[in-house]
C-alpha atoms as a PDB file:
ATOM      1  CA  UNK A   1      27.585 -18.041  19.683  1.00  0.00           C
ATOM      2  CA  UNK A   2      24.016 -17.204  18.852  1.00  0.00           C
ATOM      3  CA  UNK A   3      21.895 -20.356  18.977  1.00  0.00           C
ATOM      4  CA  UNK A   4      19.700 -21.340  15.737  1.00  0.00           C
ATOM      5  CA  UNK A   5      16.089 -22.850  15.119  1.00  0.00           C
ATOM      6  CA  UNK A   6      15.142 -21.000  18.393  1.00  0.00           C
ATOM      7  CA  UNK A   7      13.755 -17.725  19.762  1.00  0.00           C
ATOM      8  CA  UNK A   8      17.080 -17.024  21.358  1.00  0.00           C
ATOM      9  CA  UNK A   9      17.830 -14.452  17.876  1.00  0.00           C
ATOM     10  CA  UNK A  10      14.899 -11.657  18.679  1.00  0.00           C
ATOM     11  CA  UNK A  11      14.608 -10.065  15.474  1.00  0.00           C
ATOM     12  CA  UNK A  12      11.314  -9.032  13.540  1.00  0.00           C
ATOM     13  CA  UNK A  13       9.887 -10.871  10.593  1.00  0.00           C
ATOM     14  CA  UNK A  14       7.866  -9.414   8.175  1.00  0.00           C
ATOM     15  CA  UNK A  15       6.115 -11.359   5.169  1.00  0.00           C
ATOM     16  CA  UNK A  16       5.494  -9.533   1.843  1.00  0.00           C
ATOM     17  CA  UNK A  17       2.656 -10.526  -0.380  1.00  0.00           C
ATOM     18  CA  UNK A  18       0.350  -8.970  -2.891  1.00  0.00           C
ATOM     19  CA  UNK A  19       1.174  -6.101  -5.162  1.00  0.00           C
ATOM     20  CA  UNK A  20       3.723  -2.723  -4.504  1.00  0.00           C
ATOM     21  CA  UNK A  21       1.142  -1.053  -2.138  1.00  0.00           C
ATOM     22  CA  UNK A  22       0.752  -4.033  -0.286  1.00  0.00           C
ATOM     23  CA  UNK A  23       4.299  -4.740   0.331  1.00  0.00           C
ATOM     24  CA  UNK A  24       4.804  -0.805   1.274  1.00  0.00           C
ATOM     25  CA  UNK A  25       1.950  -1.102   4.422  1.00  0.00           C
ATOM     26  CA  UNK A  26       4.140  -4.534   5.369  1.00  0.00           C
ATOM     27  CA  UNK A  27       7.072  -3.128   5.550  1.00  0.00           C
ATOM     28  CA  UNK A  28       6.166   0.310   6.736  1.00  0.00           C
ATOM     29  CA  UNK A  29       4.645  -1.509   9.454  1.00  0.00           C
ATOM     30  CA  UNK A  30       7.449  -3.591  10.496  1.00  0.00           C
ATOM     31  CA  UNK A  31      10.265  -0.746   9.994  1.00  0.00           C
ATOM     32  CA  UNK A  32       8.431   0.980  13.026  1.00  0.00           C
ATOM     33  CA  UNK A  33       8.117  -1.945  15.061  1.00  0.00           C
ATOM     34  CA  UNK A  34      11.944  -2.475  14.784  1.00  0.00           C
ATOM     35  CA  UNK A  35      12.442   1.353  15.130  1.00  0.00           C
ATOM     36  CA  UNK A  36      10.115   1.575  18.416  1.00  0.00           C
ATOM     37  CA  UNK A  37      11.949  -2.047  19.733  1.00  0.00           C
ATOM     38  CA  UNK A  38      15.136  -1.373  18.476  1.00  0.00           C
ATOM     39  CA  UNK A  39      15.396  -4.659  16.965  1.00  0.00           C
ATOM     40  CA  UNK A  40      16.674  -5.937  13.469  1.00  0.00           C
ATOM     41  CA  UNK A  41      13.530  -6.470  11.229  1.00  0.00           C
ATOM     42  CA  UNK A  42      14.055  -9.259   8.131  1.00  0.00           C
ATOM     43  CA  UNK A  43      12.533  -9.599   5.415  1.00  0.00           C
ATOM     44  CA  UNK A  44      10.367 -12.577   3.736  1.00  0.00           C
ATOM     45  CA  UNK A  45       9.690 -12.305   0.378  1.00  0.00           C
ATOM     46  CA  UNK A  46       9.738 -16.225  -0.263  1.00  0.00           C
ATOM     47  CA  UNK A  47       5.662 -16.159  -1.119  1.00  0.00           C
ATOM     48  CA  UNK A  48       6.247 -14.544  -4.600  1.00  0.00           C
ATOM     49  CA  UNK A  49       8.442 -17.719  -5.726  1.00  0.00           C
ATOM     50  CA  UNK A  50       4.707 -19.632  -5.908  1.00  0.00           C
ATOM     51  CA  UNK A  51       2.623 -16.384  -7.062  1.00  0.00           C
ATOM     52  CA  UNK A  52       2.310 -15.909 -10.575  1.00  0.00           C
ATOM     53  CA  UNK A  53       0.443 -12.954 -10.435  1.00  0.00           C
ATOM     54  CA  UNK A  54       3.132 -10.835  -7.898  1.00  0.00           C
ATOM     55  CA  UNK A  55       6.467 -10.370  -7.303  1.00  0.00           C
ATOM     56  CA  UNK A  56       8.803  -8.580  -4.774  1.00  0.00           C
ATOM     57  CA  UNK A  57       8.672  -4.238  -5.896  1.00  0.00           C
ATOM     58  CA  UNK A  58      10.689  -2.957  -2.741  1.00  0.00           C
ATOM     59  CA  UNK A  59      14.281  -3.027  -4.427  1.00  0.00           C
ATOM     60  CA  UNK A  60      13.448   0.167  -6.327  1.00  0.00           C
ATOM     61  CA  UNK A  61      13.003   1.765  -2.802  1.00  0.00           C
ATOM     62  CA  UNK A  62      15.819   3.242  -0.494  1.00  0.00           C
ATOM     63  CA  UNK A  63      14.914   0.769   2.540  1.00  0.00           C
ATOM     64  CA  UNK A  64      15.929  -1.292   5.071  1.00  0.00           C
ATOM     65  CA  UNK A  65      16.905  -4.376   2.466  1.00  0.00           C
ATOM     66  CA  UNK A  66      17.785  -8.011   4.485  1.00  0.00           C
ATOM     67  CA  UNK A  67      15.533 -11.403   4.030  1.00  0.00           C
ATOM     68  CA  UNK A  68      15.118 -13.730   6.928  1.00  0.00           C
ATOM     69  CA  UNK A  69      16.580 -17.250   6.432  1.00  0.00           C
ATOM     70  CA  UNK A  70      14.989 -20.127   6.283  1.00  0.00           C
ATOM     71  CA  UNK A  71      16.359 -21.298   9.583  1.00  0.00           C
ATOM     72  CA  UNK A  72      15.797 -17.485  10.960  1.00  0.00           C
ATOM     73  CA  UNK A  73      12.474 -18.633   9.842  1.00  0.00           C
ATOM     74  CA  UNK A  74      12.116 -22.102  11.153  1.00  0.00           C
ATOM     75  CA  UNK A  75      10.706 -21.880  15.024  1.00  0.00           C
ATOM     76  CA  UNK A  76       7.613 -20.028  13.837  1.00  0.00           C
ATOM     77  CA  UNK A  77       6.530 -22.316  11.465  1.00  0.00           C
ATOM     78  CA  UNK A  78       4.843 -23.978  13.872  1.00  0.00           C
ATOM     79  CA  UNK A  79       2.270 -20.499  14.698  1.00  0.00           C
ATOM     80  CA  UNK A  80       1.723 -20.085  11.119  1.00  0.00           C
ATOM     81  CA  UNK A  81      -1.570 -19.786   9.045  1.00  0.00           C
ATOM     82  CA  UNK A  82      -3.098 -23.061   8.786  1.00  0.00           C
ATOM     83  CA  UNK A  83      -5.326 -23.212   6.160  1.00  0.00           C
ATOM     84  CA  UNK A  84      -9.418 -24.697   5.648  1.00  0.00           C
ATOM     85  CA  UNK A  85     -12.224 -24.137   7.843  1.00  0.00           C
ATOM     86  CA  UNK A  86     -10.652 -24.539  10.878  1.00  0.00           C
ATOM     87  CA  UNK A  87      -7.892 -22.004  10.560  1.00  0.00           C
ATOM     88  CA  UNK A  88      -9.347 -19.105  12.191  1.00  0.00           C
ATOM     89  CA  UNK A  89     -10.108 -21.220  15.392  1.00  0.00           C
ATOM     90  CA  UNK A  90      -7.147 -22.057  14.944  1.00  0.00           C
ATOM     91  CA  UNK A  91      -5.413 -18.732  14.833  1.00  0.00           C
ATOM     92  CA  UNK A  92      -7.125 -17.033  17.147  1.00  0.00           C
ATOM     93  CA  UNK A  93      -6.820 -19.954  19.997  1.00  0.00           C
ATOM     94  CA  UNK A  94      -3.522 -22.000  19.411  1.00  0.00           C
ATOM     95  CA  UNK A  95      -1.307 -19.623  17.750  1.00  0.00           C
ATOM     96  CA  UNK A  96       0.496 -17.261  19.635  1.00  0.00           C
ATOM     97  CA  UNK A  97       0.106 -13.806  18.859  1.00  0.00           C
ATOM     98  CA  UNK A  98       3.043 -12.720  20.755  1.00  0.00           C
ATOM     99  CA  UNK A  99       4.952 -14.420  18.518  1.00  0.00           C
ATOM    100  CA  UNK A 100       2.742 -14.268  15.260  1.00  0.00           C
ATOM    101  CA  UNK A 101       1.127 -11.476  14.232  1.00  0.00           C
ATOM    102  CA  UNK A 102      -1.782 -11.759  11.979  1.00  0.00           C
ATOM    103  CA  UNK A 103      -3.681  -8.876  10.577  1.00  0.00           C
ATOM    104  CA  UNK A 104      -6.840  -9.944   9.266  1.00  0.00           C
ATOM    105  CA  UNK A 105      -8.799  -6.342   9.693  1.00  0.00           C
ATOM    106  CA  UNK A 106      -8.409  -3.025   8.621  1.00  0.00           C
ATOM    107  CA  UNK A 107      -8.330  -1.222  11.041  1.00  0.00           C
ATOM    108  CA  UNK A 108      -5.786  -0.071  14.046  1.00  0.00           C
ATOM    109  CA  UNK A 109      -5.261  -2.580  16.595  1.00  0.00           C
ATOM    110  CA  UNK A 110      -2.590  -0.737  19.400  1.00  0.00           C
ATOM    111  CA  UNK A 111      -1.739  -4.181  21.055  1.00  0.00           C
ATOM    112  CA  UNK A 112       0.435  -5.113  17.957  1.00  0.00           C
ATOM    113  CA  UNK A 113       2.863  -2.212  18.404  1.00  0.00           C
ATOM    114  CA  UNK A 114       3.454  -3.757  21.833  1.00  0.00           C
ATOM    115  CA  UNK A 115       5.360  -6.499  20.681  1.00  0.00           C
ATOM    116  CA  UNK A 116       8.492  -7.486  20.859  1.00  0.00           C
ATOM    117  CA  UNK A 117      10.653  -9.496  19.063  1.00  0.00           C
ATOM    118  CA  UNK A 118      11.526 -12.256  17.991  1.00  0.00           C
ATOM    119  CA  UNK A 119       7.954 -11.632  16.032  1.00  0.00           C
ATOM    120  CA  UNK A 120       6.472 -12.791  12.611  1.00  0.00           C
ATOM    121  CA  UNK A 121       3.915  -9.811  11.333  1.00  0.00           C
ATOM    122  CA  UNK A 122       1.258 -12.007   8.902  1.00  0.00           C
ATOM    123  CA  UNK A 123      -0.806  -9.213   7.447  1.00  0.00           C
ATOM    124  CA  UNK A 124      -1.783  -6.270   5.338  1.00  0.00           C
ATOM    125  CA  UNK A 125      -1.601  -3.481   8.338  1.00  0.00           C
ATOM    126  CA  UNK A 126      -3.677  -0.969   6.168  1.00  0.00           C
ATOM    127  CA  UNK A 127      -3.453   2.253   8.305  1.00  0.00           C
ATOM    128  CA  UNK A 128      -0.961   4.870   8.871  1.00  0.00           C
ATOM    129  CA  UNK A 129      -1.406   4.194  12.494  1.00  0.00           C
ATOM    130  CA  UNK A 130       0.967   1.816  12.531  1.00  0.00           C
ATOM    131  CA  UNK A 131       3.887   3.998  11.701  1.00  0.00           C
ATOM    132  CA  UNK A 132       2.653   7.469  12.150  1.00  0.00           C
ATOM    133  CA  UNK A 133       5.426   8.190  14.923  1.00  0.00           C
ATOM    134  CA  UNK A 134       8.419   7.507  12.051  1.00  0.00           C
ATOM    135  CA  UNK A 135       6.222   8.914   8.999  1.00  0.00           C
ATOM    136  CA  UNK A 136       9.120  11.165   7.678  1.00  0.00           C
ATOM    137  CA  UNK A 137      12.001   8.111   8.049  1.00  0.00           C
ATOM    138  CA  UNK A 138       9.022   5.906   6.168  1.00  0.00           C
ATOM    139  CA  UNK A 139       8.983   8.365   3.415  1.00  0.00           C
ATOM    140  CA  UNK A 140      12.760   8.562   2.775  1.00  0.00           C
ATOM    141  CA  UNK A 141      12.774   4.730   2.620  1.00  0.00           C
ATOM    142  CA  UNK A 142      10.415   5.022   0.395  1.00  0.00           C
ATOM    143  CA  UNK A 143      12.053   7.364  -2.195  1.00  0.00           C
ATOM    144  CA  UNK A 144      13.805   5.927  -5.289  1.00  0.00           C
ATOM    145  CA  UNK A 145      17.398   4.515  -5.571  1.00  0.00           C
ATOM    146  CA  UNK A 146      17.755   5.781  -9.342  1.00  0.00           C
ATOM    147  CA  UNK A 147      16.082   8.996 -10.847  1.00  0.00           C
ATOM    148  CA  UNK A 148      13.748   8.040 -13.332  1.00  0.00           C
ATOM    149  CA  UNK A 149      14.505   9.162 -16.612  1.00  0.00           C
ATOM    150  CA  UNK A 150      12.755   9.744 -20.119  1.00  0.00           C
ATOM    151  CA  UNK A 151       9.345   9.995 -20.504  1.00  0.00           C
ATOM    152  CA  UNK A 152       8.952   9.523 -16.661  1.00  0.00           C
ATOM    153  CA  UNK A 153      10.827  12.837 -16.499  1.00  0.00           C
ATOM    154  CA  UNK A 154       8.847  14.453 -19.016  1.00  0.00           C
ATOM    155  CA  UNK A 155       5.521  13.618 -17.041  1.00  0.00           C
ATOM    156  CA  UNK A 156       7.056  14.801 -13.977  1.00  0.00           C
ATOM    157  CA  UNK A 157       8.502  18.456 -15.237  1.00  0.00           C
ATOM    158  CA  UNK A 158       4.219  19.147 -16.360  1.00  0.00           C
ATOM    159  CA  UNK A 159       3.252  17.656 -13.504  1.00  0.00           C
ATOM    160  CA  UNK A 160       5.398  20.418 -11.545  1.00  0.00           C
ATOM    161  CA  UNK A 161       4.586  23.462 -13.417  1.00  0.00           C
ATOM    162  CA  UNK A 162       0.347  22.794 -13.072  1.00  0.00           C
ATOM    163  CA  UNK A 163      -1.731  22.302 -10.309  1.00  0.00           C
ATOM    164  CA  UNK A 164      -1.745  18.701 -10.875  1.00  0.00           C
ATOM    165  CA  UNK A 165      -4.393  16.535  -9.681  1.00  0.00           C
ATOM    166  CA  UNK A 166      -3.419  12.475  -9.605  1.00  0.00           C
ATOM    167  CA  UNK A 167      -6.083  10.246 -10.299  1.00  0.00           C
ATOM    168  CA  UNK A 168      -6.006   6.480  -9.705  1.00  0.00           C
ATOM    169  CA  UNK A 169      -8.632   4.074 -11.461  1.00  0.00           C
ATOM    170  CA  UNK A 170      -8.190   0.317 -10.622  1.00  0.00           C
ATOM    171  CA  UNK A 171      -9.466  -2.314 -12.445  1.00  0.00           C
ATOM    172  CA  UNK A 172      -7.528  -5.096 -13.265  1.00  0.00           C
ATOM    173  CA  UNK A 173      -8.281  -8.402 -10.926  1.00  0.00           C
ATOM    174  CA  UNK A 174     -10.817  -6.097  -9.331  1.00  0.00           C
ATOM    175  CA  UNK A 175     -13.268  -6.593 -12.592  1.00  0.00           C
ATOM    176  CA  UNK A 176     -11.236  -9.806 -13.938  1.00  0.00           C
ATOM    177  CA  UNK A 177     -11.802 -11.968 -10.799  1.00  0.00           C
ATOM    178  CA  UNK A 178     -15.463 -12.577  -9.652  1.00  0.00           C
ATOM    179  CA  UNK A 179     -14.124 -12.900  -5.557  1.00  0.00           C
ATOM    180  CA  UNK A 180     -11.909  -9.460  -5.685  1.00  0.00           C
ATOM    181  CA  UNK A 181     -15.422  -7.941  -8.112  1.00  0.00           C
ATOM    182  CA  UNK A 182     -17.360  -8.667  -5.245  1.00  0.00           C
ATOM    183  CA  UNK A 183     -15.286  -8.084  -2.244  1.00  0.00           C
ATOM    184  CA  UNK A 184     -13.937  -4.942  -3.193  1.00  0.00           C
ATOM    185  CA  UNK A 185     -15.869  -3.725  -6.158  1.00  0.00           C
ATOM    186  CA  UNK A 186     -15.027  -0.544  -8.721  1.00  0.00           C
ATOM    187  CA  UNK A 187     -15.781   2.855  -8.739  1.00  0.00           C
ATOM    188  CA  UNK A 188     -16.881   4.639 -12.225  1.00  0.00           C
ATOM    189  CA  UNK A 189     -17.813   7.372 -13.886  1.00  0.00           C
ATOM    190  CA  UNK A 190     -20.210   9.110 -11.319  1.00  0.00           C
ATOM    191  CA  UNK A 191     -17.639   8.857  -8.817  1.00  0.00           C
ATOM    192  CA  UNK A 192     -14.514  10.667 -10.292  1.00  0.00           C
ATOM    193  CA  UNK A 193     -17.056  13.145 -11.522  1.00  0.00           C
ATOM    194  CA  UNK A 194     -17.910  13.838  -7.995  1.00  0.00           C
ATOM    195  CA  UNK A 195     -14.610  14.235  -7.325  1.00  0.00           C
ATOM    196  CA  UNK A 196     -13.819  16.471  -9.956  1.00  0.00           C
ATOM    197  CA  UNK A 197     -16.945  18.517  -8.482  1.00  0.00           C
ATOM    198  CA  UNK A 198     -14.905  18.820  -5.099  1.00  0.00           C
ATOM    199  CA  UNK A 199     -11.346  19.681  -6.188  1.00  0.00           C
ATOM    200  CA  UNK A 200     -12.552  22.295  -9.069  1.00  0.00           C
ATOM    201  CA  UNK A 201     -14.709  24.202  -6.046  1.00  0.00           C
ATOM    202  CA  UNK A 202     -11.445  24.051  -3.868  1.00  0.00           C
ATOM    203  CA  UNK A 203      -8.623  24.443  -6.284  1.00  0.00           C
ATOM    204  CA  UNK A 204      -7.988  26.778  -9.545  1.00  0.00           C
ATOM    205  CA  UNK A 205      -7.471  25.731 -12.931  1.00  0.00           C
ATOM    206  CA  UNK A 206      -6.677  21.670 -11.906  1.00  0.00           C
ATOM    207  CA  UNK A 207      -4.602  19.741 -14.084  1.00  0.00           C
ATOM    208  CA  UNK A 208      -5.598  15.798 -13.879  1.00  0.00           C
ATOM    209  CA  UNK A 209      -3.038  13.183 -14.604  1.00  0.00           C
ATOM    210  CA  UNK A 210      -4.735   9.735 -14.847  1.00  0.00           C
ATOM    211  CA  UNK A 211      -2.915   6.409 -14.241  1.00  0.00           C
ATOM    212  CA  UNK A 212      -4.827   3.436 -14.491  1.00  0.00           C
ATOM    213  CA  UNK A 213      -4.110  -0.256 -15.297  1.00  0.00           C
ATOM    214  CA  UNK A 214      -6.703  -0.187 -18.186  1.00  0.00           C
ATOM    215  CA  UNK A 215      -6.055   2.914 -20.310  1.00  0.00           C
ATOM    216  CA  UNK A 216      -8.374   2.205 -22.766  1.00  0.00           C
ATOM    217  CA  UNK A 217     -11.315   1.985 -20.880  1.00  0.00           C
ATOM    218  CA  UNK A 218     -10.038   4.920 -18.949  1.00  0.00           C
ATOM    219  CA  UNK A 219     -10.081   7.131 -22.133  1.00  0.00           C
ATOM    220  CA  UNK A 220     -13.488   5.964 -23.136  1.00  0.00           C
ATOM    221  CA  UNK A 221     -15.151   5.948 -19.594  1.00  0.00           C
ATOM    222  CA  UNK A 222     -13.376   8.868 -17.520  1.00  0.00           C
ATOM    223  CA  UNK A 223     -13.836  12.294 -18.640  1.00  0.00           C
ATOM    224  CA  UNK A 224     -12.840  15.648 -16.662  1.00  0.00           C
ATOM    225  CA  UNK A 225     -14.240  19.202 -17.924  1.00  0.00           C
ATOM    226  CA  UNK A 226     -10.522  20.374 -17.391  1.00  0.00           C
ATOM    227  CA  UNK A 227      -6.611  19.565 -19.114  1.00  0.00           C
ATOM    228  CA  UNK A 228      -6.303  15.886 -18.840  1.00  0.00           C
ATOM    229  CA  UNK A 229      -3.197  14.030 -19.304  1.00  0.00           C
ATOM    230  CA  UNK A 230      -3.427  10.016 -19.233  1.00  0.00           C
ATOM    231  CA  UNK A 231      -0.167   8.456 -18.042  1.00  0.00           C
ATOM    232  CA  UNK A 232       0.124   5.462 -19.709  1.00  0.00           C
ATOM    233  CA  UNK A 233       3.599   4.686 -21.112  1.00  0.00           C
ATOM    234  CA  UNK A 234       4.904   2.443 -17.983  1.00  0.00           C
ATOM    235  CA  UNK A 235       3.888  -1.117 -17.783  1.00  0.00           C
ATOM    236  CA  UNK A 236       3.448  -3.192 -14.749  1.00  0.00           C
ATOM    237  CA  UNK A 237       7.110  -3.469 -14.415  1.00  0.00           C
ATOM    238  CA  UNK A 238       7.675   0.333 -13.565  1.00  0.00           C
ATOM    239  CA  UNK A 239       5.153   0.412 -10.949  1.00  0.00           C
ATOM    240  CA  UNK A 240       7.274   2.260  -8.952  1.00  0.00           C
ATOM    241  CA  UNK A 241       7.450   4.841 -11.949  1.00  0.00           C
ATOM    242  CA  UNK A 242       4.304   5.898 -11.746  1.00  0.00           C
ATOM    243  CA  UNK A 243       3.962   5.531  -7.929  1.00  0.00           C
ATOM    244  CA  UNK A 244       6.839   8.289  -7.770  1.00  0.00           C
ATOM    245  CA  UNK A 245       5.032  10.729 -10.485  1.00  0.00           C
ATOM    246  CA  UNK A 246       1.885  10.583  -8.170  1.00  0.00           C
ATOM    247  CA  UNK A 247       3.677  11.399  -5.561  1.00  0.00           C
ATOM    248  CA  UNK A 248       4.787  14.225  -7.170  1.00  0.00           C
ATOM    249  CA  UNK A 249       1.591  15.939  -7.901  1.00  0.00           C
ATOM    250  CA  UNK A 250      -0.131  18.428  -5.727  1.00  0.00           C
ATOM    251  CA  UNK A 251      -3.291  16.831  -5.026  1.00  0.00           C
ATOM    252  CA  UNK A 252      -5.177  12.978  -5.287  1.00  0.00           C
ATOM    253  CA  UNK A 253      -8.153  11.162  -6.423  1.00  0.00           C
ATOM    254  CA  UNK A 254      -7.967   7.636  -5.459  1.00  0.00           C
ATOM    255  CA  UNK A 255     -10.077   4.295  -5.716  1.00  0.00           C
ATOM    256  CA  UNK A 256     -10.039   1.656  -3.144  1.00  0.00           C
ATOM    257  CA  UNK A 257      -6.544   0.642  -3.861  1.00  0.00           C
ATOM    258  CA  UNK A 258      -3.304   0.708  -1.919  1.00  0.00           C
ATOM    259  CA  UNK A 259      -1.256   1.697  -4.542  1.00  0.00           C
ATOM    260  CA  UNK A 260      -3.338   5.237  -5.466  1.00  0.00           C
ATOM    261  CA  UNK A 261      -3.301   5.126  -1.112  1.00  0.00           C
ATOM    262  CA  UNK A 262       0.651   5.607  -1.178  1.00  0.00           C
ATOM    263  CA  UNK A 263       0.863   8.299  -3.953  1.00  0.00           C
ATOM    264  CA  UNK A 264      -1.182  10.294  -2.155  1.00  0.00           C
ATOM    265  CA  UNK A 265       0.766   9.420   1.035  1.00  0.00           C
ATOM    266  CA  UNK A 266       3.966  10.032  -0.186  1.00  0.00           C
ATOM    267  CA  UNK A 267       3.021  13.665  -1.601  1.00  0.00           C
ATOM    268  CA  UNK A 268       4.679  16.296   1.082  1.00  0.00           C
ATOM    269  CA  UNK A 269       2.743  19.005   0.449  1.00  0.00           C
ATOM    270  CA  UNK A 270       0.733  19.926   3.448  1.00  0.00           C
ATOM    271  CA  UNK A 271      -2.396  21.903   1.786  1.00  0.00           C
ATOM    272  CA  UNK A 272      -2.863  18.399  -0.370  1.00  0.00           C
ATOM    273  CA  UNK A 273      -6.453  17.657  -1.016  1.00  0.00           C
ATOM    274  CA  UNK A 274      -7.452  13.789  -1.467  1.00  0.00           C
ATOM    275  CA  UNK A 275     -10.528  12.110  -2.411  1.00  0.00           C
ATOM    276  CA  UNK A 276     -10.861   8.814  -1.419  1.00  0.00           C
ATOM    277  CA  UNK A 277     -13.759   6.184  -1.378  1.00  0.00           C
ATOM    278  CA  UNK A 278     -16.052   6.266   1.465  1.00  0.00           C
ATOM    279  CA  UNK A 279     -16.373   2.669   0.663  1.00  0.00           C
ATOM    280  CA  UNK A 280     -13.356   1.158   0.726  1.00  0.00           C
ATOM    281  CA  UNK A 281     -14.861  -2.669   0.960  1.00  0.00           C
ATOM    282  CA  UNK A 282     -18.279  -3.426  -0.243  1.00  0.00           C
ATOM    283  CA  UNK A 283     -18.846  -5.691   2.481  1.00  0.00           C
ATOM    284  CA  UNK A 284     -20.335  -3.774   5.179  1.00  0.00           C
ATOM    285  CA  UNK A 285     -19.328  -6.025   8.201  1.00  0.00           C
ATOM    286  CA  UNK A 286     -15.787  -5.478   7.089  1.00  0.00           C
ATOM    287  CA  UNK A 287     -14.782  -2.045   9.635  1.00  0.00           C
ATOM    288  CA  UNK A 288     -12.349   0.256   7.080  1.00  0.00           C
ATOM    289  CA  UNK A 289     -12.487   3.171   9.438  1.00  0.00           C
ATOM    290  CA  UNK A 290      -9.139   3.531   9.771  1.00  0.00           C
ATOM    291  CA  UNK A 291      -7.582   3.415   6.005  1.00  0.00           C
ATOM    292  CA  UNK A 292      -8.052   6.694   5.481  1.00  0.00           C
ATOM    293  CA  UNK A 293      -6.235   9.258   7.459  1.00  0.00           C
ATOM    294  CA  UNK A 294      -8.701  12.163   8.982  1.00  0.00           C
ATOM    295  CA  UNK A 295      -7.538  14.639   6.914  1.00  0.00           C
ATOM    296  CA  UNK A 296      -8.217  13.011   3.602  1.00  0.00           C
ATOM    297  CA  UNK A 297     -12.198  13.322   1.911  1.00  0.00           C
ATOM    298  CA  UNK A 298     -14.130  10.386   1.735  1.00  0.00           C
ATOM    299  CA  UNK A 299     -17.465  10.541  -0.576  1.00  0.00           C
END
């Protein structure tokens, strides 16, 4: 009989927070982990009950769906975040890391993919080189359960008869809240016009479909010389939507967002040319090297 509130169960833990994009780097990174262990990886998606702002967006996907108990939980509550000024002492001296992963960087530490389980991952994991290796089982977890339909078709039949160009602009909390304004800041006008410049030298007649979470600043603030569709018709709710229509289009300009970072991911088609922001923090002590994959263009 297997014993409980123990490490005698190895199985790998992964906790979910923040919005679709986030969630998608968690559990990319922990379905590779499991796959490179073989071990069972769980779910815990228990943060969202106190978030009003998020909520759990990986049922739409075709993954690896189970949720850690709360007794599966249990033994590593005592290597958990603690929170105040002490809690990166804390972390980074009293915790153990072999048994609590926490991801506080952006960019690739190796060591993690070392681990075994039983194993709580605490983190964003931002970079493909975490699950490289299994990149074409990530994207078939990561394709819908049920054809969209409607209007989401619609978009999707122009978007495969042009040479269709994504574009992302994020504004949302990023302009709202003064701590995400600062931390991560906003890209404007200049720089989707300088990304315009680049795919219209590289790529004939360019379709652009814009999604953004603030349409009508969008269509008063972001102009392109060529056709422009602005996808607007999904709410917040069909994230996943319009996650799967960027996906679907041939090439990607992005902001500093992990939710323009998977549509451009999830596009298969090998000759795809993305833009992407040099910048991806404003803080410069903060090391982003490793958020964009090598083949992408950063300006």
């Amino acid at each position: 009989m297997e014993k409980r509130n123990n490490f005698s169960i190895s199985m790998i833990i992964v906790k979910l927070m923040g919005g679709i994009g986030n969630q998608m780097f968690q559990y990319a990174m922990g379905r590779c982990l499991s796959l490179r262990k073989e071990e069972k990886m769980k779910l815990d998606k228990t943060g969202f009950e106190t978030d009003e702002l998020r909520e759990y967006n990986l049922n739409h996907f075709n993954i690896v769906e189970s949720f850690a108990t709360a007794e599966e939980k249990k033994p590593f509550k005592k290597y958990q975040r603690k929170p105040g000024k002490m809690w990166y002492w804390y972390n980074h001296t009293i915790a153990d890391s072999s048994k609590y992963a926490i991801d506080e960087l952006f960019y690739f530490q190796p060591n993690i993919l070392q681990l075994k389980g039983p194993v709580y991952l605490d983190g964003y994991w931002q970079t493909e080189k975490y699950f490289k290796e299994y990149e074409d089982i990530i994207r078939q977890d990561f394709t819908l359960k049920k054809e969209p339909t409607g209007k989401d078709m619609e978009i999707a039949k122009q978007i495969l008869e042009t040479n269709a160009v994504s574009v992302h602009v994020r504004r949302s909390d990023y302009v709202s809240n003064p701590v995400n304004a600062n931390y991560f800041g906003t890209f404007g006008p200049e720089y989707y016009r300088e990304a315009e410049r680049i795919i219209s030298k590289k790529i004939a007649n360019p379709h652009f479909f814009v999604f953004s979470d603030d349409a009508e600043w969008v269509k008063k603030n972001i102009f392109f010389k060529s056709k422009t569709t602005y996808v607007n018709h999904n709410d917040a709710s069909k994230n996943y939507a319009d996650l799967w229509l960027m996906s679907l289009c041939k090439h990607h300009i992005i902001p500093n967002s992990s939710f323009g970072w998977w549509g451009a991911w999830l596009n298969r088609n090998p000759n795809k040319i993305v833009i992407a922001p040099k910048k991806w923090i404003q803080k410069p002590s903060v090391n982003t090297k490793d958020v964009i994959p090598d083949s992408w263009i950063t300006i």
